[in-house]
C-alpha atoms as a PDB file:
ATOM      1  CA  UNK A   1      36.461   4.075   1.947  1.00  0.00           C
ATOM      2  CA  UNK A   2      38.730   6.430   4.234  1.00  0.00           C
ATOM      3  CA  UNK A   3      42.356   6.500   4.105  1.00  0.00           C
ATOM      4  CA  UNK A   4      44.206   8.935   6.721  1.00  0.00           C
ATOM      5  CA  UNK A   5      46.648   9.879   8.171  1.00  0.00           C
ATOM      6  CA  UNK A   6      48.441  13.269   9.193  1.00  0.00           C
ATOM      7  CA  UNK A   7      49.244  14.716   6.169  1.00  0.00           C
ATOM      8  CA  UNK A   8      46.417  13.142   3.379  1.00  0.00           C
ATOM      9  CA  UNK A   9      42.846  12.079   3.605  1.00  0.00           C
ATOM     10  CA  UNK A  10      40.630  10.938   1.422  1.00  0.00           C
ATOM     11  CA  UNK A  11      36.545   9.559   2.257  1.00  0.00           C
ATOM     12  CA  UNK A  12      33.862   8.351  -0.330  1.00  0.00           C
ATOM     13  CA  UNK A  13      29.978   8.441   0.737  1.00  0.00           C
ATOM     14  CA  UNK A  14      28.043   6.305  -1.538  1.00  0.00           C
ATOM     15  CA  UNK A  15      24.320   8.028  -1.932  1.00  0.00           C
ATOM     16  CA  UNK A  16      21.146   6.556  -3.169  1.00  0.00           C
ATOM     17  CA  UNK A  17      19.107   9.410  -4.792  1.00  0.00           C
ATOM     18  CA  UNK A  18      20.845   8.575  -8.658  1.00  0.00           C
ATOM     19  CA  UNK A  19      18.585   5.601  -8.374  1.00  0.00           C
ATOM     20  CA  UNK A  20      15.482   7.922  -8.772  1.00  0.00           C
ATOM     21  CA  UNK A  21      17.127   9.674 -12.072  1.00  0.00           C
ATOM     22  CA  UNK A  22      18.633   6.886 -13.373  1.00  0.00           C
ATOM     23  CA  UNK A  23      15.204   5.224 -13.439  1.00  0.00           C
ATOM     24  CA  UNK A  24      13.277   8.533 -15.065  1.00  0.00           C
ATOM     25  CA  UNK A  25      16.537   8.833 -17.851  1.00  0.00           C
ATOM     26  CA  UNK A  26      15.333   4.820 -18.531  1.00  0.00           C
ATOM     27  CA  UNK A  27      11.489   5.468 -18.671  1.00  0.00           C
ATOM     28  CA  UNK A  28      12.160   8.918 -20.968  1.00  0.00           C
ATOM     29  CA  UNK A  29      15.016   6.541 -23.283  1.00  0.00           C
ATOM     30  CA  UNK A  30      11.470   3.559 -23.188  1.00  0.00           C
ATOM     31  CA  UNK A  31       9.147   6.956 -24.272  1.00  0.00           C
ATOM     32  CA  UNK A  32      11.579   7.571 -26.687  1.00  0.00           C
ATOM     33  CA  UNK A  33      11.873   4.188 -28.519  1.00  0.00           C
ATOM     34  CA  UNK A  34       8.453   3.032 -27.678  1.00  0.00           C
ATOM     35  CA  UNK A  35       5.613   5.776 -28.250  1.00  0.00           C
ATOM     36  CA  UNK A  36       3.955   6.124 -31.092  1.00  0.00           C
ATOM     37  CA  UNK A  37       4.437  10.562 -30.467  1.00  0.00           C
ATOM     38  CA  UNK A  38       5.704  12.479 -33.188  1.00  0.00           C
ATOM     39  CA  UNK A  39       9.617  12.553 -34.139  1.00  0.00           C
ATOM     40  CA  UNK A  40      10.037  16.066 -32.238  1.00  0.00           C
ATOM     41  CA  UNK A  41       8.310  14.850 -28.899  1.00  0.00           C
ATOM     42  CA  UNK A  42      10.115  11.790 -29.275  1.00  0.00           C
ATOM     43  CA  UNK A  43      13.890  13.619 -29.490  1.00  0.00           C
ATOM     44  CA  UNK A  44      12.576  15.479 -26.269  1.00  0.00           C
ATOM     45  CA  UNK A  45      12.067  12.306 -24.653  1.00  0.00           C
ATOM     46  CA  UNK A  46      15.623  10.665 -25.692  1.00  0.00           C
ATOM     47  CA  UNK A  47      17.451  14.194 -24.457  1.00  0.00           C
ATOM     48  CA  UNK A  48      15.692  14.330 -21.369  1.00  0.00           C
ATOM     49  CA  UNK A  49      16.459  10.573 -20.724  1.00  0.00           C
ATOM     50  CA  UNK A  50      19.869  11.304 -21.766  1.00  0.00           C
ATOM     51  CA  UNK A  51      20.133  14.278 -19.505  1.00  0.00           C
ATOM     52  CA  UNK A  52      18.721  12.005 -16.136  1.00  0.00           C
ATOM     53  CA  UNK A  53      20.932   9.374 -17.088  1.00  0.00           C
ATOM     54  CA  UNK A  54      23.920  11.617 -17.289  1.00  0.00           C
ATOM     55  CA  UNK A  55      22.965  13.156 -13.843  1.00  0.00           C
ATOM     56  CA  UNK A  56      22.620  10.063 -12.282  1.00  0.00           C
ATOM     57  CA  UNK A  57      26.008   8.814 -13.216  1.00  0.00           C
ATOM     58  CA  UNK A  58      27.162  12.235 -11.904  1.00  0.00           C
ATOM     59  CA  UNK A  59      25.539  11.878  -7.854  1.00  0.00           C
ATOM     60  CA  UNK A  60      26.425   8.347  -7.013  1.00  0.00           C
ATOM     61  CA  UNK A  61      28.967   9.091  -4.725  1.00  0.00           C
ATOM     62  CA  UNK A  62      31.015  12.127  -2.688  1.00  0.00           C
ATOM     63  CA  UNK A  63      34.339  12.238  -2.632  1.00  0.00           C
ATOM     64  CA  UNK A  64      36.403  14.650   0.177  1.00  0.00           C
ATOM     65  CA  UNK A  65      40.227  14.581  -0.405  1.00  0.00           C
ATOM     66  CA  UNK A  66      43.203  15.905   0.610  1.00  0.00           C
ATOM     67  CA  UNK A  67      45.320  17.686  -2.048  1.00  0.00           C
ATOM     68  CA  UNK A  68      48.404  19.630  -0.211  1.00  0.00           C
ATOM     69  CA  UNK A  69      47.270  23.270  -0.232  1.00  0.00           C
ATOM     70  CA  UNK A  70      43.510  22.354  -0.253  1.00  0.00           C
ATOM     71  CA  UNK A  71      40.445  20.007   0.391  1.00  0.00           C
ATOM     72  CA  UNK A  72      38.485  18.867  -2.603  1.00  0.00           C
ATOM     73  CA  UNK A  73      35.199  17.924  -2.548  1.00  0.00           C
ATOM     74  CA  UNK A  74      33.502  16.181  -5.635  1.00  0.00           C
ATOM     75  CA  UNK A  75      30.721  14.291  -6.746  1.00  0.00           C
ATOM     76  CA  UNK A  76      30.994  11.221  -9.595  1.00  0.00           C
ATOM     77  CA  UNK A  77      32.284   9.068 -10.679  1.00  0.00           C
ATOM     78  CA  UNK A  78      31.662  11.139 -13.483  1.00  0.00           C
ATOM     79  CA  UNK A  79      33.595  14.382 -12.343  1.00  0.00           C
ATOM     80  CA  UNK A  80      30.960  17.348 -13.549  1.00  0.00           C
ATOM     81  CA  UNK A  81      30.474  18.355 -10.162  1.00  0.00           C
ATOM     82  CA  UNK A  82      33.408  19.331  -7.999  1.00  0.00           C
ATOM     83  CA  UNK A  83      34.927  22.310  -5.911  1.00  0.00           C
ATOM     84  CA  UNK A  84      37.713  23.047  -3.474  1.00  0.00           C
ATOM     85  CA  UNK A  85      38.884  25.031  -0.360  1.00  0.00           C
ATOM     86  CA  UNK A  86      42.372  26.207  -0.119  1.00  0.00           C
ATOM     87  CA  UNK A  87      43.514  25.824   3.067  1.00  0.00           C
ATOM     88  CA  UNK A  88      44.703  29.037   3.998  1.00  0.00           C
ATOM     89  CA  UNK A  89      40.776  30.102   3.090  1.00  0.00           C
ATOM     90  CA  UNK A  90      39.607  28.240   6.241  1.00  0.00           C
ATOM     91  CA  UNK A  91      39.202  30.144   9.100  1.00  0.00           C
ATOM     92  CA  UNK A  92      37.150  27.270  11.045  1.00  0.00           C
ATOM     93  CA  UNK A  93      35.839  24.156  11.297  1.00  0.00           C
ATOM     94  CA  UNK A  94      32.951  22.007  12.883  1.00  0.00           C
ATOM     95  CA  UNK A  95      30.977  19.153  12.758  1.00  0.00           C
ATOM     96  CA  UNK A  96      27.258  19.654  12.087  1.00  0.00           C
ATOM     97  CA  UNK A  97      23.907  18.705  10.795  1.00  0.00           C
ATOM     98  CA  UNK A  98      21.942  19.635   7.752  1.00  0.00           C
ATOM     99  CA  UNK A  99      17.944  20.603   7.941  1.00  0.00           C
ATOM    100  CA  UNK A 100      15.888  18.317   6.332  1.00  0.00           C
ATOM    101  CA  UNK A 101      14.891  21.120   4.525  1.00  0.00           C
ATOM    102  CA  UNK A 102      18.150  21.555   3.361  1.00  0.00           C
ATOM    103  CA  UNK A 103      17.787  17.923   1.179  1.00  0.00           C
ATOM    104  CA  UNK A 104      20.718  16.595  -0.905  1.00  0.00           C
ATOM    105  CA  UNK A 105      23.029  17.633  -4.011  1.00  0.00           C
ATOM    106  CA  UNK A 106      24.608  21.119  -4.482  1.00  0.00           C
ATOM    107  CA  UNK A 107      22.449  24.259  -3.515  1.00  0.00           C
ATOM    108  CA  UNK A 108      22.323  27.570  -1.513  1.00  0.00           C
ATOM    109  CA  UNK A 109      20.679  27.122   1.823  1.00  0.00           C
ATOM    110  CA  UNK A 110      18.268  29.467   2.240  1.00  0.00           C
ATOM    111  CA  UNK A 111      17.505  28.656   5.661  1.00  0.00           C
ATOM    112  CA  UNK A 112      20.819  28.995   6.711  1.00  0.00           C
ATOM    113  CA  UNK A 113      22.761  30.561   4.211  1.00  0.00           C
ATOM    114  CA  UNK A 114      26.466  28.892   2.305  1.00  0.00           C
ATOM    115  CA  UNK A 115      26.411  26.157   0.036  1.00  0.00           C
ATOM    116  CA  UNK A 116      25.481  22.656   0.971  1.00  0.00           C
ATOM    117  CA  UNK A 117      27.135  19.854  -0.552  1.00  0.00           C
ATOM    118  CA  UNK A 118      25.641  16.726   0.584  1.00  0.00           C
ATOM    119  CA  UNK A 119      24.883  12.870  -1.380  1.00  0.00           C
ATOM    120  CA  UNK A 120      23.272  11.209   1.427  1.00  0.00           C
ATOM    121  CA  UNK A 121      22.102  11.080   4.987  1.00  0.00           C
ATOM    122  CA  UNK A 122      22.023  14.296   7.454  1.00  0.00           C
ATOM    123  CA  UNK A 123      26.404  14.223   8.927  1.00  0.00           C
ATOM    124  CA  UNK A 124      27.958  17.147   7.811  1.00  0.00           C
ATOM    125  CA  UNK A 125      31.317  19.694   8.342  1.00  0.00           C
ATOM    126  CA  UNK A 126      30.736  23.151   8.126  1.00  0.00           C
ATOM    127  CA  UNK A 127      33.521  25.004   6.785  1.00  0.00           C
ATOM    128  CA  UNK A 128      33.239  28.814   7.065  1.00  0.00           C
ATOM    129  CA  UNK A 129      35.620  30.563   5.233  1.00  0.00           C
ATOM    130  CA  UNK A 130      37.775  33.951   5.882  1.00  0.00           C
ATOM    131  CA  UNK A 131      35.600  35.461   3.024  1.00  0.00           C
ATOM    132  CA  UNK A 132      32.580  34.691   5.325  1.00  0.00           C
ATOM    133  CA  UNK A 133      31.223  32.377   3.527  1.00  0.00           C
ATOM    134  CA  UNK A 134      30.179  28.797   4.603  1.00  0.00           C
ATOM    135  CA  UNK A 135      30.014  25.215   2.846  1.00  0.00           C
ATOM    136  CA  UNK A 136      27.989  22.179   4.613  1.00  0.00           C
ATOM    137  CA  UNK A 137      30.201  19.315   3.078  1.00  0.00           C
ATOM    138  CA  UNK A 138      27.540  16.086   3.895  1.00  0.00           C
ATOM    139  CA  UNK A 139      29.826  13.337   4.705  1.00  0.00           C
ATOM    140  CA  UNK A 140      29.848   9.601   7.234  1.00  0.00           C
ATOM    141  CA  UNK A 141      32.348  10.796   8.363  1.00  0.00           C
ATOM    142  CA  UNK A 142      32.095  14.015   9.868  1.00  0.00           C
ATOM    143  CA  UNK A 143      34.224  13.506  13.111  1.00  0.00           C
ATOM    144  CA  UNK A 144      37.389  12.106  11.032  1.00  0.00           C
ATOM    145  CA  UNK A 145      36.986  15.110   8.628  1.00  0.00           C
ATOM    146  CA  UNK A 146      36.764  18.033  10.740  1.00  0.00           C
ATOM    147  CA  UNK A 147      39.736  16.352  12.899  1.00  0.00           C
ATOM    148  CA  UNK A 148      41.855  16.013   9.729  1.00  0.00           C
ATOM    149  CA  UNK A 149      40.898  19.668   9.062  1.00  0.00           C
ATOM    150  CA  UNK A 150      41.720  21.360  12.229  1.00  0.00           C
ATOM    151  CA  UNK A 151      44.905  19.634  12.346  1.00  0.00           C
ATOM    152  CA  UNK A 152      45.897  20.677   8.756  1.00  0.00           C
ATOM    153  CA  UNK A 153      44.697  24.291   8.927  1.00  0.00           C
ATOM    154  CA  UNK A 154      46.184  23.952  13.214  1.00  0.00           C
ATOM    155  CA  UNK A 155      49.764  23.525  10.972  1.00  0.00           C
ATOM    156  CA  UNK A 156      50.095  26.855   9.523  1.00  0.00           C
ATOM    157  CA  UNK A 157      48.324  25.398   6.107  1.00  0.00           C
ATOM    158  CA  UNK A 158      45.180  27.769   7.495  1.00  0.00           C
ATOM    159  CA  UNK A 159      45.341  30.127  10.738  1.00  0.00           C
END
């Protein structure tokens, strides 16, 4: 869903990868119940099911939004996993790709160096910052992003 316009913006990318830990936090919870393993091994099983399960709820989608004096970009719908960008730390903007190499979720790029934040597919803006750093935010809609970007940061909110 996008909604834009000069002054706000807001985009949610829907990924596919929680599948994979939601169905290892439902075979651990199965281990857990099921298996005839002693108490301690099962309690392993139920936290570790607990733990995918929890994860999973946590990378279902990526949210980039608009919030005045900075761009927040956030994973859920359960919020563990979020971070923002004031605007006047964004010194500039394009639209690029991630490596395949690079792969999904929240992690240094060692290849390339700055964070990647990225749910799904291989879209991204990369933001580098006036502390020279650089943040890959993986989006669908990289175009409408870095456009709503250099137009905020074009309006004194930035350079």
């Amino acid at each position: 869903m996008t909604a834009q316009t000069d002054t706000d913006y807001r985009h949610t990318q829907r990924g596919y990868w929680h599948l994979l830990l939601d169905g290892f936090g439902v075979l651990m919870m199965a281990l857990a119940v099921f298996s005839g393993e002693p108490y301690a091994a099962r309690l392993l099983f139920l936290g570790m099911g607990a733990m995918f399960l929890l994860l999973g709820a946590s990378f279902r989608s990526l949210t980039v939004e608009d919030r005045g004096d900075r761009l927040c970009v956030g994973f859920g719908p359960l919020p563990l996993f979020r971070t923002s960008i004031p605007y006047d730390d964004i010194r500039e903007v394009e639209v690029g790709r991630t490596l395949l190499l690079e792969g999904w979720g929240i992690h240094l790029s060692l290849l390339r160096g700055g964070w990647v934040w990225n749910i799904w597919g291989r879209q991204c803006v990369v933001i580098r910052r006036r502390r020279r750093s650089t943040l890959r935010v993986g989006t669908d809609d990289a175009e409408g992003l870095a456009d709503f970007l250099r137009r905020h940061i074009g309006t004194g909110h930035g350079m």
